[in-house]
PDB file of N, CA and C in Angstrom:
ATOM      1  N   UNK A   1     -10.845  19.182   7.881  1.00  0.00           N
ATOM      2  CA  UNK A   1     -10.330  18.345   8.956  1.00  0.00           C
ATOM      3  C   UNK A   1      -9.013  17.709   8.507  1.00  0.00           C
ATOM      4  N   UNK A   2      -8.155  17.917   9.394  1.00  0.00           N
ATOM      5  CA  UNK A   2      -7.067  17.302   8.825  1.00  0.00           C
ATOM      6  C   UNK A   2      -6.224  15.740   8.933  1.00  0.00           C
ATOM      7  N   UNK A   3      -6.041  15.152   7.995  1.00  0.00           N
ATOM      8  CA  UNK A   3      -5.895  13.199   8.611  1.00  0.00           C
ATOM      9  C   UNK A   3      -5.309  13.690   9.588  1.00  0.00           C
ATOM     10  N   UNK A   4      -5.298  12.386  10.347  1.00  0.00           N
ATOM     11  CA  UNK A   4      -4.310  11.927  11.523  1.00  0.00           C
ATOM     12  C   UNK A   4      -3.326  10.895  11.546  1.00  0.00           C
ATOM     13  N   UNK A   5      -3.516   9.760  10.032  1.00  0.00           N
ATOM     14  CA  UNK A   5      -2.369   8.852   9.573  1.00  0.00           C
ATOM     15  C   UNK A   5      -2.932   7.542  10.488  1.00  0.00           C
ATOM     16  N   UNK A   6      -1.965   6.684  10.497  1.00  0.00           N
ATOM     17  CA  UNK A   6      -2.408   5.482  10.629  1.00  0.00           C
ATOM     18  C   UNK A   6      -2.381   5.743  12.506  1.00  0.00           C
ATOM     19  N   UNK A   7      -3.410   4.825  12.818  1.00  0.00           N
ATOM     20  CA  UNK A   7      -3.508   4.506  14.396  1.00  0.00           C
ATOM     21  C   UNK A   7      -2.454   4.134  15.232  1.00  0.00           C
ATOM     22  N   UNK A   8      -1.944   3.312  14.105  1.00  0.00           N
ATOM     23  CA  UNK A   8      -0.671   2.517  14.978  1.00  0.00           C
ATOM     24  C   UNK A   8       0.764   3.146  14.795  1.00  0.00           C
ATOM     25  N   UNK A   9       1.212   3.709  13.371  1.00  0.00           N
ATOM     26  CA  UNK A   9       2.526   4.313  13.474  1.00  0.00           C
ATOM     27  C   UNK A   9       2.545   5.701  12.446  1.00  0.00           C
ATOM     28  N   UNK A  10       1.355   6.289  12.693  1.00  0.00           N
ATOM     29  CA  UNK A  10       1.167   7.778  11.684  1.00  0.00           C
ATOM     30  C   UNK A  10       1.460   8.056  10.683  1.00  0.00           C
ATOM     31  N   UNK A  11       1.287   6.812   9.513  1.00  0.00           N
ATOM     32  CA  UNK A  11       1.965   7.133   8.267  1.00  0.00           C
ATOM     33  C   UNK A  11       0.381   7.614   7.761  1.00  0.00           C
ATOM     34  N   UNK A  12       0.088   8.741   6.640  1.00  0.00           N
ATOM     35  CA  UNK A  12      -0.844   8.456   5.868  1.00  0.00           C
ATOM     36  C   UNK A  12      -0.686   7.935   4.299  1.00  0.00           C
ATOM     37  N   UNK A  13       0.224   7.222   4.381  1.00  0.00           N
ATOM     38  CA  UNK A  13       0.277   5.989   2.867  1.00  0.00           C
ATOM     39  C   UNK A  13      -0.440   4.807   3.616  1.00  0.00           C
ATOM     40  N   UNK A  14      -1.679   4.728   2.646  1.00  0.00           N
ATOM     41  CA  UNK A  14      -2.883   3.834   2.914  1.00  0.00           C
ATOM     42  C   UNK A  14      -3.516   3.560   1.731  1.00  0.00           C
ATOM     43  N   UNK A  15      -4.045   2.148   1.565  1.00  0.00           N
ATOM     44  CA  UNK A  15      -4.676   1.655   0.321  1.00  0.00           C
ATOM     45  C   UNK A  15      -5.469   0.895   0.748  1.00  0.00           C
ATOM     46  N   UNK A  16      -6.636   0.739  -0.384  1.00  0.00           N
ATOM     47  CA  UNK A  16      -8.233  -0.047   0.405  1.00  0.00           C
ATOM     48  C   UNK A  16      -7.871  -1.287  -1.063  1.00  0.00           C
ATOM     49  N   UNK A  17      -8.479  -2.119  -0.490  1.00  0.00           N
ATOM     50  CA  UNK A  17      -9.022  -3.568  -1.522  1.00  0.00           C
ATOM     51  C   UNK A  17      -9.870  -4.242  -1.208  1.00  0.00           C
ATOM     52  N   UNK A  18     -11.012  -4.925  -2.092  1.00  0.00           N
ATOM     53  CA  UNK A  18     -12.280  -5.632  -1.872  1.00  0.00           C
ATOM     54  C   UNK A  18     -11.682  -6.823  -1.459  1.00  0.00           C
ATOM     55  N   UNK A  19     -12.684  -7.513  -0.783  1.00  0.00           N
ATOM     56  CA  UNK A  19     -12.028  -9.055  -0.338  1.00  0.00           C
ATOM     57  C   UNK A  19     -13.492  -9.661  -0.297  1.00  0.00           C
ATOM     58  N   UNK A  20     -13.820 -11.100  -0.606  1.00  0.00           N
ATOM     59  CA  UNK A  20     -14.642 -11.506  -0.226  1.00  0.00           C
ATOM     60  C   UNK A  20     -14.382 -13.203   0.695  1.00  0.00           C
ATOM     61  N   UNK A  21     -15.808 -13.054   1.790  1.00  0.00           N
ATOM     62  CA  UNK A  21     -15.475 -14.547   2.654  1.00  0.00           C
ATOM     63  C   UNK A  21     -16.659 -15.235   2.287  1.00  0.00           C
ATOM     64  N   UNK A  22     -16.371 -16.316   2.735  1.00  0.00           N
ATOM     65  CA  UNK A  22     -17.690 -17.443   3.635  1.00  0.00           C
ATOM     66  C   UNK A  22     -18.278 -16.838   4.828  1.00  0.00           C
ATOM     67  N   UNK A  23     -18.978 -17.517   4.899  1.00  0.00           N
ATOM     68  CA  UNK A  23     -19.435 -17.450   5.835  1.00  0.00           C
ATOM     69  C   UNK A  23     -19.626 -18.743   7.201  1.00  0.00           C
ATOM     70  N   UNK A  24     -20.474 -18.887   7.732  1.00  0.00           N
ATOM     71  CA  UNK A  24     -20.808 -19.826   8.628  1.00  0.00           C
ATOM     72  C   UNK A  24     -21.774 -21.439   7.798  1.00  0.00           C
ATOM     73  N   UNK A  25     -22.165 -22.422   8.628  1.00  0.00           N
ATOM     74  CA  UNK A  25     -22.825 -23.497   7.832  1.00  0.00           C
ATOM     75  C   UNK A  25     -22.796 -23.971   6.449  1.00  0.00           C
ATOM     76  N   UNK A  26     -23.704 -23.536   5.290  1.00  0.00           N
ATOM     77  CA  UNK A  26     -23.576 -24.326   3.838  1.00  0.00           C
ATOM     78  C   UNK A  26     -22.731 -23.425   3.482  1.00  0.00           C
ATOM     79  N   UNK A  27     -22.834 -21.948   3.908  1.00  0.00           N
ATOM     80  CA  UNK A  27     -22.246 -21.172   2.893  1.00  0.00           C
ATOM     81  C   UNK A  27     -20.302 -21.665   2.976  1.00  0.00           C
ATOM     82  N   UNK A  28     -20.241 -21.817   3.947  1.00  0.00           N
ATOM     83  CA  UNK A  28     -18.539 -22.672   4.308  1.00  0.00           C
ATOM     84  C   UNK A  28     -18.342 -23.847   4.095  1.00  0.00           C
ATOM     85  N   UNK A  29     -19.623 -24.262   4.329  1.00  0.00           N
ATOM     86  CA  UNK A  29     -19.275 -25.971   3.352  1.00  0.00           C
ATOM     87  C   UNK A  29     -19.250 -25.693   1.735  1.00  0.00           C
ATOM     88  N   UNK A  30     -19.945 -24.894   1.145  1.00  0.00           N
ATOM     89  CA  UNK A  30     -19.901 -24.994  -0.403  1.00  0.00           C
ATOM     90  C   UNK A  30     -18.908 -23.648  -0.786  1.00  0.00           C
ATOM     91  N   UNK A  31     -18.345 -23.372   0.483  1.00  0.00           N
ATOM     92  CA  UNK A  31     -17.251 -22.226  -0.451  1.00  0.00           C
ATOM     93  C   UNK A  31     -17.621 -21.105  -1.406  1.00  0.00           C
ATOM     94  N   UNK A  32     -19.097 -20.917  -0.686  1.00  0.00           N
ATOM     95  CA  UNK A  32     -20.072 -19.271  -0.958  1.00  0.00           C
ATOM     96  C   UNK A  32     -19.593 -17.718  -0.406  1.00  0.00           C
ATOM     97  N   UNK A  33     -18.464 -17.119  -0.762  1.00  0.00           N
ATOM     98  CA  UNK A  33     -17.956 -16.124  -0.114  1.00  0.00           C
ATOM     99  C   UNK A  33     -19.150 -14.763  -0.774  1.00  0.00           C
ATOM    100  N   UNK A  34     -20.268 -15.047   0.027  1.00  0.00           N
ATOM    101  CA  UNK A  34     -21.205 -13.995   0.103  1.00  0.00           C
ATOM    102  C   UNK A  34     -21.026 -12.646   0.734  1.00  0.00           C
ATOM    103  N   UNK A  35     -19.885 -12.844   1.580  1.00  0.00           N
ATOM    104  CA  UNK A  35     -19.348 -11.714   2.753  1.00  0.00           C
ATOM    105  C   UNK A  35     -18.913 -10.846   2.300  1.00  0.00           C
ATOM    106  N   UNK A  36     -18.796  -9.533   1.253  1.00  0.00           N
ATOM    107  CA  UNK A  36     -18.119  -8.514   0.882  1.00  0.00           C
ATOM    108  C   UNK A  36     -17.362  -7.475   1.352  1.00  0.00           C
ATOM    109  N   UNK A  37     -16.205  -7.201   1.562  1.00  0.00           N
ATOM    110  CA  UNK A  37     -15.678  -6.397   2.689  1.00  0.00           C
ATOM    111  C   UNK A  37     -14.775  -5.372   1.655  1.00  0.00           C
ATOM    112  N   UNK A  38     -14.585  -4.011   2.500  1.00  0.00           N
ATOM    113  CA  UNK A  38     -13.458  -3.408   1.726  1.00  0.00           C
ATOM    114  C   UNK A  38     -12.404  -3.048   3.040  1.00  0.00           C
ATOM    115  N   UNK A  39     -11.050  -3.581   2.082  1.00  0.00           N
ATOM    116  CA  UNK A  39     -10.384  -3.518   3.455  1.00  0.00           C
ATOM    117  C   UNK A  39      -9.299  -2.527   3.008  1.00  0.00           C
ATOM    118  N   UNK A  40      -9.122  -1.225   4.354  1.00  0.00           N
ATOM    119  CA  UNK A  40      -8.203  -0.073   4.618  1.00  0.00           C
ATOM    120  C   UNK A  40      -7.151  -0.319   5.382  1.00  0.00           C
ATOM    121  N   UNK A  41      -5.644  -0.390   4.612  1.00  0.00           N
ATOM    122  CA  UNK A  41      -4.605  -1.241   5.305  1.00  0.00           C
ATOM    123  C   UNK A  41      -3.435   0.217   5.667  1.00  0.00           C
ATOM    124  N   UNK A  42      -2.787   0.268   5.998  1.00  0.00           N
ATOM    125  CA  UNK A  42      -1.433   1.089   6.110  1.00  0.00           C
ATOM    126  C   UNK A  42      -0.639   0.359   4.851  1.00  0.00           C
ATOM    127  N   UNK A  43       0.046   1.006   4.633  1.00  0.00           N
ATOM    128  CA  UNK A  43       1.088   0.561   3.466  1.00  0.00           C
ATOM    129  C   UNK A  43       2.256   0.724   3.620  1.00  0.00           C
ATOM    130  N   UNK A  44       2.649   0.994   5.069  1.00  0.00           N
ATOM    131  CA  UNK A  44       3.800   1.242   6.155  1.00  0.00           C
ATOM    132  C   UNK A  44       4.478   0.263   7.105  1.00  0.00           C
ATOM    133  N   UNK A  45       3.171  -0.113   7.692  1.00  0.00           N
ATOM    134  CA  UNK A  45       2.789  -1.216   8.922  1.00  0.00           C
ATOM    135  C   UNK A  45       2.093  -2.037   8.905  1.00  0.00           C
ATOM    136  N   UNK A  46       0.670  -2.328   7.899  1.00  0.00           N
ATOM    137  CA  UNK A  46       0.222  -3.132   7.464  1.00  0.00           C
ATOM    138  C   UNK A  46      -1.050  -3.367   8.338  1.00  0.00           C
ATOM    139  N   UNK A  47      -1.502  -2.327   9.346  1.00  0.00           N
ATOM    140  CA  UNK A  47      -2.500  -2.445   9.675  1.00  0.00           C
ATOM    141  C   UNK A  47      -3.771  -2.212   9.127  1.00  0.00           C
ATOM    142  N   UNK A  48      -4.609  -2.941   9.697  1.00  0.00           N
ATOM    143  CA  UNK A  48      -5.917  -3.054   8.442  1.00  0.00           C
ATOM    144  C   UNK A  48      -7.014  -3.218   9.171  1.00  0.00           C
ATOM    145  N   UNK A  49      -7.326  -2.243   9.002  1.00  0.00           N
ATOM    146  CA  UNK A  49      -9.200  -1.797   9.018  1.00  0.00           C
ATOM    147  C   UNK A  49     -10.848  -2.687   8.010  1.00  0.00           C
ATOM    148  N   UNK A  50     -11.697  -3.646   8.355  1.00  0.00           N
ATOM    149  CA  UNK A  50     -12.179  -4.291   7.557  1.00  0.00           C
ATOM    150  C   UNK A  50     -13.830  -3.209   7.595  1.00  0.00           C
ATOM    151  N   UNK A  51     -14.510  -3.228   6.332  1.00  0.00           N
ATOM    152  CA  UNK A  51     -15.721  -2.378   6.604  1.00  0.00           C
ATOM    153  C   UNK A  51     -16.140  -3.204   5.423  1.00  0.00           C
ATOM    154  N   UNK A  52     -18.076  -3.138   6.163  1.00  0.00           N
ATOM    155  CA  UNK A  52     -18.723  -4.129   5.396  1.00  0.00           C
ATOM    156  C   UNK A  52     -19.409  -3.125   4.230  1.00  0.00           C
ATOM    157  N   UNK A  53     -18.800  -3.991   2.884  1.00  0.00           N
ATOM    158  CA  UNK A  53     -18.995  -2.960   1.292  1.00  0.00           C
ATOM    159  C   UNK A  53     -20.435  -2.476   1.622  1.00  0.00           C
ATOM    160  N   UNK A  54     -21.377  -3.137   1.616  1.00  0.00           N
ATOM    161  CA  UNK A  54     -22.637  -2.886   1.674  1.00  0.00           C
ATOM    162  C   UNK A  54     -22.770  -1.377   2.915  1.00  0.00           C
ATOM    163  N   UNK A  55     -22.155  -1.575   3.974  1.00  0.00           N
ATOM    164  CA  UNK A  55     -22.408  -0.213   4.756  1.00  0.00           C
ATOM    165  C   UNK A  55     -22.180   0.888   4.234  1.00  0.00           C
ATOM    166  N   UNK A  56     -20.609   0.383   3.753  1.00  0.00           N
ATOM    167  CA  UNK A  56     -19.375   1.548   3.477  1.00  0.00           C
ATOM    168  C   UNK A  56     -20.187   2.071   1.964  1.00  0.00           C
ATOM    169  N   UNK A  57     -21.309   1.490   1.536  1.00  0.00           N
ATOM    170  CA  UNK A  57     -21.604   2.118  -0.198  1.00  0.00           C
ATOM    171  C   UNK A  57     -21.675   3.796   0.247  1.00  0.00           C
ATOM    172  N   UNK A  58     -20.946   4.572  -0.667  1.00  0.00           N
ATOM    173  CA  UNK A  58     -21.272   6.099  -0.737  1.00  0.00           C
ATOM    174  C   UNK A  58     -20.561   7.294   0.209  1.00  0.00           C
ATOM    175  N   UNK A  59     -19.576   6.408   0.784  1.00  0.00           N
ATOM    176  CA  UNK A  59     -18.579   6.602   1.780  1.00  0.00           C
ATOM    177  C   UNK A  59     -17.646   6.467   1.555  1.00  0.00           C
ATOM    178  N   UNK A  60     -16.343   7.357   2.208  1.00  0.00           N
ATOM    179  CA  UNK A  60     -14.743   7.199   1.704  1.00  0.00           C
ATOM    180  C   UNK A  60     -14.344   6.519   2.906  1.00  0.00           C
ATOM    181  N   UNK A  61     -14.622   5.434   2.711  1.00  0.00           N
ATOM    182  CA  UNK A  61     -13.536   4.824   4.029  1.00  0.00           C
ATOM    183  C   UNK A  61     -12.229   5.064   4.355  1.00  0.00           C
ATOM    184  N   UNK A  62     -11.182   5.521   3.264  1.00  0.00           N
ATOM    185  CA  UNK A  62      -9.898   5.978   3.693  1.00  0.00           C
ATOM    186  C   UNK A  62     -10.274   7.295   4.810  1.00  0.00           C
ATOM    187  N   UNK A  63     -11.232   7.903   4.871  1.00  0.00           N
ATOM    188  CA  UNK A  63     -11.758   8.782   5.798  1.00  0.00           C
ATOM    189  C   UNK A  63     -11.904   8.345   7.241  1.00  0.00           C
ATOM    190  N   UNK A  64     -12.690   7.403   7.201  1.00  0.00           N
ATOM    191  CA  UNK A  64     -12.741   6.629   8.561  1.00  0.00           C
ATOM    192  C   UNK A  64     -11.813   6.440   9.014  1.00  0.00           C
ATOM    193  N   UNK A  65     -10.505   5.484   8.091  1.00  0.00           N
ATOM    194  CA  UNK A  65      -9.382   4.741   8.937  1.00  0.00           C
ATOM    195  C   UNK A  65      -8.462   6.075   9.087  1.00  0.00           C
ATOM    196  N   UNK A  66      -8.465   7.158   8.948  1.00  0.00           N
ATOM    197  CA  UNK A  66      -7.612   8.460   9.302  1.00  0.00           C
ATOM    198  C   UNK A  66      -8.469   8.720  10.412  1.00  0.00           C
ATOM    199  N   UNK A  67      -9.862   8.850  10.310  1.00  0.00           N
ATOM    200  CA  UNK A  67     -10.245   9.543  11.494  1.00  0.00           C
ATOM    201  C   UNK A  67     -10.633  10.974  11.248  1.00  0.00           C
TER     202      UNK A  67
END
């Protein structure tokens, strides 16, 4: 299958990075970023795709955000 590049301006220069958040109630009052995400950005345009680590385990997400 062949990419299709970014959604918004068809580059396929793309890079993923872990990020972690808070969440809602104590976990945002005590600054618990339990939320694990890996995020698939363009490196062109800067658009960015967020996928939750825990789903994405065993998966190429640069796959997804091409399509």
């Amino acid at each position: 299958m062949k990419q299709q590049g970014c959604m918004k301006c068809g580059s396929t220069n793309a890079a993923q990075k872990e990020i972690a958040t808070t969440g809602t109630g104590l976990s945002k009052m005590f600054d618990i970023q339990h939320n694990q995400f890996l995020v698939v950005y363009c490196k062109n345009c800067g658009y960015s795709e967020f996928y939750n680590k825990q789903a994405a385990r065993g998966s190429n997400v640069l796959d997804l955000f091409f399509g």
